[in-house]
N, C-alpha and C. Protein backbone atom coordinates (compact mmCIF):
# COMPACT_ATOMS: atom_id res chain seq x y z
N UNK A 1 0.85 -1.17 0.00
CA UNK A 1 0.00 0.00 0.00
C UNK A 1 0.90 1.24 0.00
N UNK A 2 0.75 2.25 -1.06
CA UNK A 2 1.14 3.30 -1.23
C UNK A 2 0.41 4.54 -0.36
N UNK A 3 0.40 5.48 0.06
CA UNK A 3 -0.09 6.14 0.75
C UNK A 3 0.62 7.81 0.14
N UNK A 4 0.12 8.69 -0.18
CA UNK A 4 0.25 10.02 -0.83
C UNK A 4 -0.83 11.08 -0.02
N UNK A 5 -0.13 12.16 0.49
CA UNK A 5 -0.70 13.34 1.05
C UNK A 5 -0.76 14.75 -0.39
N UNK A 6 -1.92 14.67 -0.82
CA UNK A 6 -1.73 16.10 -2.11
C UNK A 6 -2.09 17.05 -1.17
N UNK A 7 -1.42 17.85 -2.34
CA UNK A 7 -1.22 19.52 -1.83
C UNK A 7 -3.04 20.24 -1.06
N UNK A 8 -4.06 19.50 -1.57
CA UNK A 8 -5.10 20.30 -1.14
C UNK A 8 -5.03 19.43 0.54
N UNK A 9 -4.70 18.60 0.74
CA UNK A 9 -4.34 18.09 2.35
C UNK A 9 -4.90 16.39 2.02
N UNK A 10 -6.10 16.39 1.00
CA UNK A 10 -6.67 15.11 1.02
C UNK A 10 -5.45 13.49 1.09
N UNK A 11 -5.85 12.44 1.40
CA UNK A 11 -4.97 11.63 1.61
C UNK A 11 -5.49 10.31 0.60
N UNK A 12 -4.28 9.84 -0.78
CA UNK A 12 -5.10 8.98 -1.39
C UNK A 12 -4.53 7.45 -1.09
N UNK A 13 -4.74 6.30 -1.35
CA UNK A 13 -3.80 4.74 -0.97
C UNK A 13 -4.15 4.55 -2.38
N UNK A 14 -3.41 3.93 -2.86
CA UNK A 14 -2.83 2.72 -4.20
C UNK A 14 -1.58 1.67 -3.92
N UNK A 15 -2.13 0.71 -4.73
CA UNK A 15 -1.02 -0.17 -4.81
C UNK A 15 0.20 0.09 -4.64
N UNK A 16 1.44 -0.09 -4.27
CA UNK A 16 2.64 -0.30 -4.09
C UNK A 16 3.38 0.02 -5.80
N UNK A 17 2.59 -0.90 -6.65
CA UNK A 17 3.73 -0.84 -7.83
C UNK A 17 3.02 -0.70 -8.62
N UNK A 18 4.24 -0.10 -9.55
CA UNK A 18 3.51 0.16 -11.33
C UNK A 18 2.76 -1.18 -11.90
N UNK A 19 1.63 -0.76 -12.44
CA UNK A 19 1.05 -1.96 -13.03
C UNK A 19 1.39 -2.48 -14.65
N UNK A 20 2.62 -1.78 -15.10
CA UNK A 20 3.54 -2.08 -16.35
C UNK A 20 4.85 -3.17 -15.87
N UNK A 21 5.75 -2.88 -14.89
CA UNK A 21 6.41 -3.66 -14.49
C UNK A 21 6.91 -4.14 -13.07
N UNK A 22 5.97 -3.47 -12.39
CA UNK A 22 6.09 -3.52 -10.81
C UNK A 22 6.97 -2.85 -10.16
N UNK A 23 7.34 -1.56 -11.05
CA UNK A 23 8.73 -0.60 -10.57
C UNK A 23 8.03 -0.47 -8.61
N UNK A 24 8.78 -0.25 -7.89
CA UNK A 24 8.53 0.55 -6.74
C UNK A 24 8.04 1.90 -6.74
N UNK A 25 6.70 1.91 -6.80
CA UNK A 25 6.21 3.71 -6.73
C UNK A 25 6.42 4.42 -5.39
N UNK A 26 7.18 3.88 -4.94
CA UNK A 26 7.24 4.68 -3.21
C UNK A 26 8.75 5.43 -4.08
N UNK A 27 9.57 5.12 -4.88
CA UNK A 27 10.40 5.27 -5.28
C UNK A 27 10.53 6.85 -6.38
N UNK A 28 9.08 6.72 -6.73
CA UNK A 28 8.71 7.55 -7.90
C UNK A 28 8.69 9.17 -7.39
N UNK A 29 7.87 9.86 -7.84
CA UNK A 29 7.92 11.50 -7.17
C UNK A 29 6.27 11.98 -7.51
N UNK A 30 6.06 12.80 -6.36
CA UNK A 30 4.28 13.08 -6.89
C UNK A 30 4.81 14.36 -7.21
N UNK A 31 3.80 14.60 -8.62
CA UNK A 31 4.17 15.75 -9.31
C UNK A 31 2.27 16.45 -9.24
N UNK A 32 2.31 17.86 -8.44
CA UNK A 32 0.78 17.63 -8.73
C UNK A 32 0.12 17.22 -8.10
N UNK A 33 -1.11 16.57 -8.42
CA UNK A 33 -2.22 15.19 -8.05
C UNK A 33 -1.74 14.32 -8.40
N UNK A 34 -0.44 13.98 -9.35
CA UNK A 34 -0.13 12.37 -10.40
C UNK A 34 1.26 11.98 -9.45
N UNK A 35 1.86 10.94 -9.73
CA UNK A 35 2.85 9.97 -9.11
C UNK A 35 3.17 9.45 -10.52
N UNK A 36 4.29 10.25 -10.53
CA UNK A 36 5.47 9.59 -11.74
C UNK A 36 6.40 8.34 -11.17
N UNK A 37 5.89 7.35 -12.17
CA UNK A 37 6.98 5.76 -11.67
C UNK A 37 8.39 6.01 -12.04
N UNK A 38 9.00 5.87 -11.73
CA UNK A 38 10.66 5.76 -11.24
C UNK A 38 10.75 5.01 -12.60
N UNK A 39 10.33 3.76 -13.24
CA UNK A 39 10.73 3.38 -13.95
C UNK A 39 10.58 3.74 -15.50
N UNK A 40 9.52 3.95 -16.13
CA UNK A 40 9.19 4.55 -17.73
C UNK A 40 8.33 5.88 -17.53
N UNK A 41 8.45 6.69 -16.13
CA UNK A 41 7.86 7.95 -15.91
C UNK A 41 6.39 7.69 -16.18
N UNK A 42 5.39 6.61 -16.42
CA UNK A 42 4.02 6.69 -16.44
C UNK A 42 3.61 7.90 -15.23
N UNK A 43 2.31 8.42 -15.80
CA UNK A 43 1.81 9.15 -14.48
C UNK A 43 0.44 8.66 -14.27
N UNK A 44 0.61 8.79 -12.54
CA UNK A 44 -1.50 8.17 -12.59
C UNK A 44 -1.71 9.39 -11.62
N UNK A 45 -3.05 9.57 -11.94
CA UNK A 45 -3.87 10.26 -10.88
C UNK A 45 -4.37 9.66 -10.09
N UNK A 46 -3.24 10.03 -8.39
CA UNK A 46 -3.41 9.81 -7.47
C UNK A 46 -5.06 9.27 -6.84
N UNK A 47 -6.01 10.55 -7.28
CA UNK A 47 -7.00 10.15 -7.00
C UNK A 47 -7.90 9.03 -7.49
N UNK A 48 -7.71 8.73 -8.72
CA UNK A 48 -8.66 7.78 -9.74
C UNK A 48 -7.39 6.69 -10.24
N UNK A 49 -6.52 6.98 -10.06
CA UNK A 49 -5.26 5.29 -10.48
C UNK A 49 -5.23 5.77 -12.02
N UNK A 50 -6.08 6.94 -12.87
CA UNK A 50 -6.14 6.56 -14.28
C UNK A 50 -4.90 7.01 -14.57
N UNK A 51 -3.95 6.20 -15.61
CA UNK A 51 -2.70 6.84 -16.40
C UNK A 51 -2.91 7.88 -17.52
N UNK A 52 -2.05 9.03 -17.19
CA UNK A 52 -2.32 10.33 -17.74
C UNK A 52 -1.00 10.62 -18.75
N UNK A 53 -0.43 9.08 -18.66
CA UNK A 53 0.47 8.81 -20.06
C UNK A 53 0.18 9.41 -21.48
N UNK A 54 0.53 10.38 -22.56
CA UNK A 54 -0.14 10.47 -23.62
C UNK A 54 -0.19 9.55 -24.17
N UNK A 55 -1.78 8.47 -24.28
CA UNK A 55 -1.37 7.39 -24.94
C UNK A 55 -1.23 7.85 -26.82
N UNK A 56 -1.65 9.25 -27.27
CA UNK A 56 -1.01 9.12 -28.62
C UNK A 56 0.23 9.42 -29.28
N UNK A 57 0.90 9.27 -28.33
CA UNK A 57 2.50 9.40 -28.55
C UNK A 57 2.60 7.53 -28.92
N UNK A 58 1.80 6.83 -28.41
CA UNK A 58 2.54 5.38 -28.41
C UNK A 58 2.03 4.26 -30.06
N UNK A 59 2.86 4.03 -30.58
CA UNK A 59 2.00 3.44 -31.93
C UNK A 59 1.13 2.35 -31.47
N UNK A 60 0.27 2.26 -32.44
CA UNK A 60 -0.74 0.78 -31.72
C UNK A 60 -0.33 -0.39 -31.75
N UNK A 61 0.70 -1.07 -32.03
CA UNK A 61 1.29 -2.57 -31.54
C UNK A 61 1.91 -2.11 -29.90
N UNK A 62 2.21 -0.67 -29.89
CA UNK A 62 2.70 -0.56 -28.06
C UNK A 62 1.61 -0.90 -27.32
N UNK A 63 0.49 -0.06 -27.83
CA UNK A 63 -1.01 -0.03 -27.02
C UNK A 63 -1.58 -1.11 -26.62
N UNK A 64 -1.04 -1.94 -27.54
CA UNK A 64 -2.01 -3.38 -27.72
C UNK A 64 -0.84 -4.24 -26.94
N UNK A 65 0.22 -3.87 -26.70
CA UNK A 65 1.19 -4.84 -25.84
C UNK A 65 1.11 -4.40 -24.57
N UNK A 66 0.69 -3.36 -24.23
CA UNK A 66 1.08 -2.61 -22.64
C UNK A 66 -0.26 -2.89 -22.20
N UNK A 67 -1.66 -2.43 -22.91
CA UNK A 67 -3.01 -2.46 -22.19
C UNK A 67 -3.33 -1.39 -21.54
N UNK A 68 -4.36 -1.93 -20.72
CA UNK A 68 -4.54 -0.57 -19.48
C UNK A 68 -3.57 -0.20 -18.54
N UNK A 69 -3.16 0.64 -17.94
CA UNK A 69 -1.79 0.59 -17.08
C UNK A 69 -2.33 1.67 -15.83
N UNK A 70 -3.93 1.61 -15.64
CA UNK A 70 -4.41 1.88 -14.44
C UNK A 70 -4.01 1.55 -13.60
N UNK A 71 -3.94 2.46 -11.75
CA UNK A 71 -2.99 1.75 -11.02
C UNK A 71 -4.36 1.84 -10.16
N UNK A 72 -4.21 0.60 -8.61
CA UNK A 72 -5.68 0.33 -8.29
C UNK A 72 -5.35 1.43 -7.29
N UNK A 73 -6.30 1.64 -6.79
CA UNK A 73 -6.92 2.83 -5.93
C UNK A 73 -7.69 2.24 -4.62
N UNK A 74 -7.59 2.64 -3.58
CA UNK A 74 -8.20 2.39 -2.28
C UNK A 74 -8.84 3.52 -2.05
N UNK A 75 -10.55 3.17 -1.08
CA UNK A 75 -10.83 4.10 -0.53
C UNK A 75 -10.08 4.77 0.97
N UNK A 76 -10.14 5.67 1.34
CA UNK A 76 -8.86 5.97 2.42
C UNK A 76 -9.86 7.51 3.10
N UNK A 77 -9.75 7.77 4.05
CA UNK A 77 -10.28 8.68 4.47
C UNK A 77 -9.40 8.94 6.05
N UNK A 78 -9.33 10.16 6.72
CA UNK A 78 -8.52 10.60 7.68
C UNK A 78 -9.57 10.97 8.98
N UNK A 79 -9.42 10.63 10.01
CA UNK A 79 -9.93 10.61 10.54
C UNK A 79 -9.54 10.50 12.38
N UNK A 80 -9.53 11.87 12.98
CA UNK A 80 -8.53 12.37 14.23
C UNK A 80 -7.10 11.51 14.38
N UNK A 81 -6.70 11.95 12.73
CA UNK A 81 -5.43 11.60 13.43
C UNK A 81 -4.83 10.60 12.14
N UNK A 82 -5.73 9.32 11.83
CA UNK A 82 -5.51 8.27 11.62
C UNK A 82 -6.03 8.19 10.15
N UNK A 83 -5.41 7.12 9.69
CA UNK A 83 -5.29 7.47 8.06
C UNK A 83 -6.54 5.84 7.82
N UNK A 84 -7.33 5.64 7.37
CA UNK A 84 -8.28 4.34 7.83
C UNK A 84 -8.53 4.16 5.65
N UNK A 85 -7.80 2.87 5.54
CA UNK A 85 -8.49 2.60 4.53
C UNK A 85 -9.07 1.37 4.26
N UNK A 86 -9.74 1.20 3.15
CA UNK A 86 -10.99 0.49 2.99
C UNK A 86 -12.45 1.41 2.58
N UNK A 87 -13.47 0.76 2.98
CA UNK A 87 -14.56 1.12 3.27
C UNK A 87 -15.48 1.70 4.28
């Protein structure tokens, strides 16, 4: 579990690793709302996991080899103190 504090204070959880090659995203840098992976710079939004990669920079045999490269997302909410995720 990844855990990210953005600039408006909100607190989001995602998976641990890139869902392209399992780089370490604790490793990566939040730029923004997004979390650039350490390894091929993908970016996701922190809040929604969606990759904000331009996918039309990539030709379509890449597209069709890489897939979706959404990263999963937890619900997470703060609460006196304590960071509680789940539901």
């Amino acid at each position: 579990m990844l855990l990210a504090r953005l600039r408006s204070g909100e607190v989001c959880a995602t998976a641990p690793t890139c869902p392209h090659e399992a780089a370490r995203l604790a490793d990566g840098a939040i730029r923004g709302d997004a979390l650039d992976c350490p390894l091929h710079h993908y970016l996701f939004d922190l809040r929604t996991g969606r990759n904000l990669y331009p996918w039309r920079v990539y030709p379509r045999w890449k597209r069709e080899e890489v897939g979706c490269l959404d990263l999963r997302t937890f619900p997470c909410r703060e609460e006196s103190g304590w960071i509680l995720v789940g539901s």
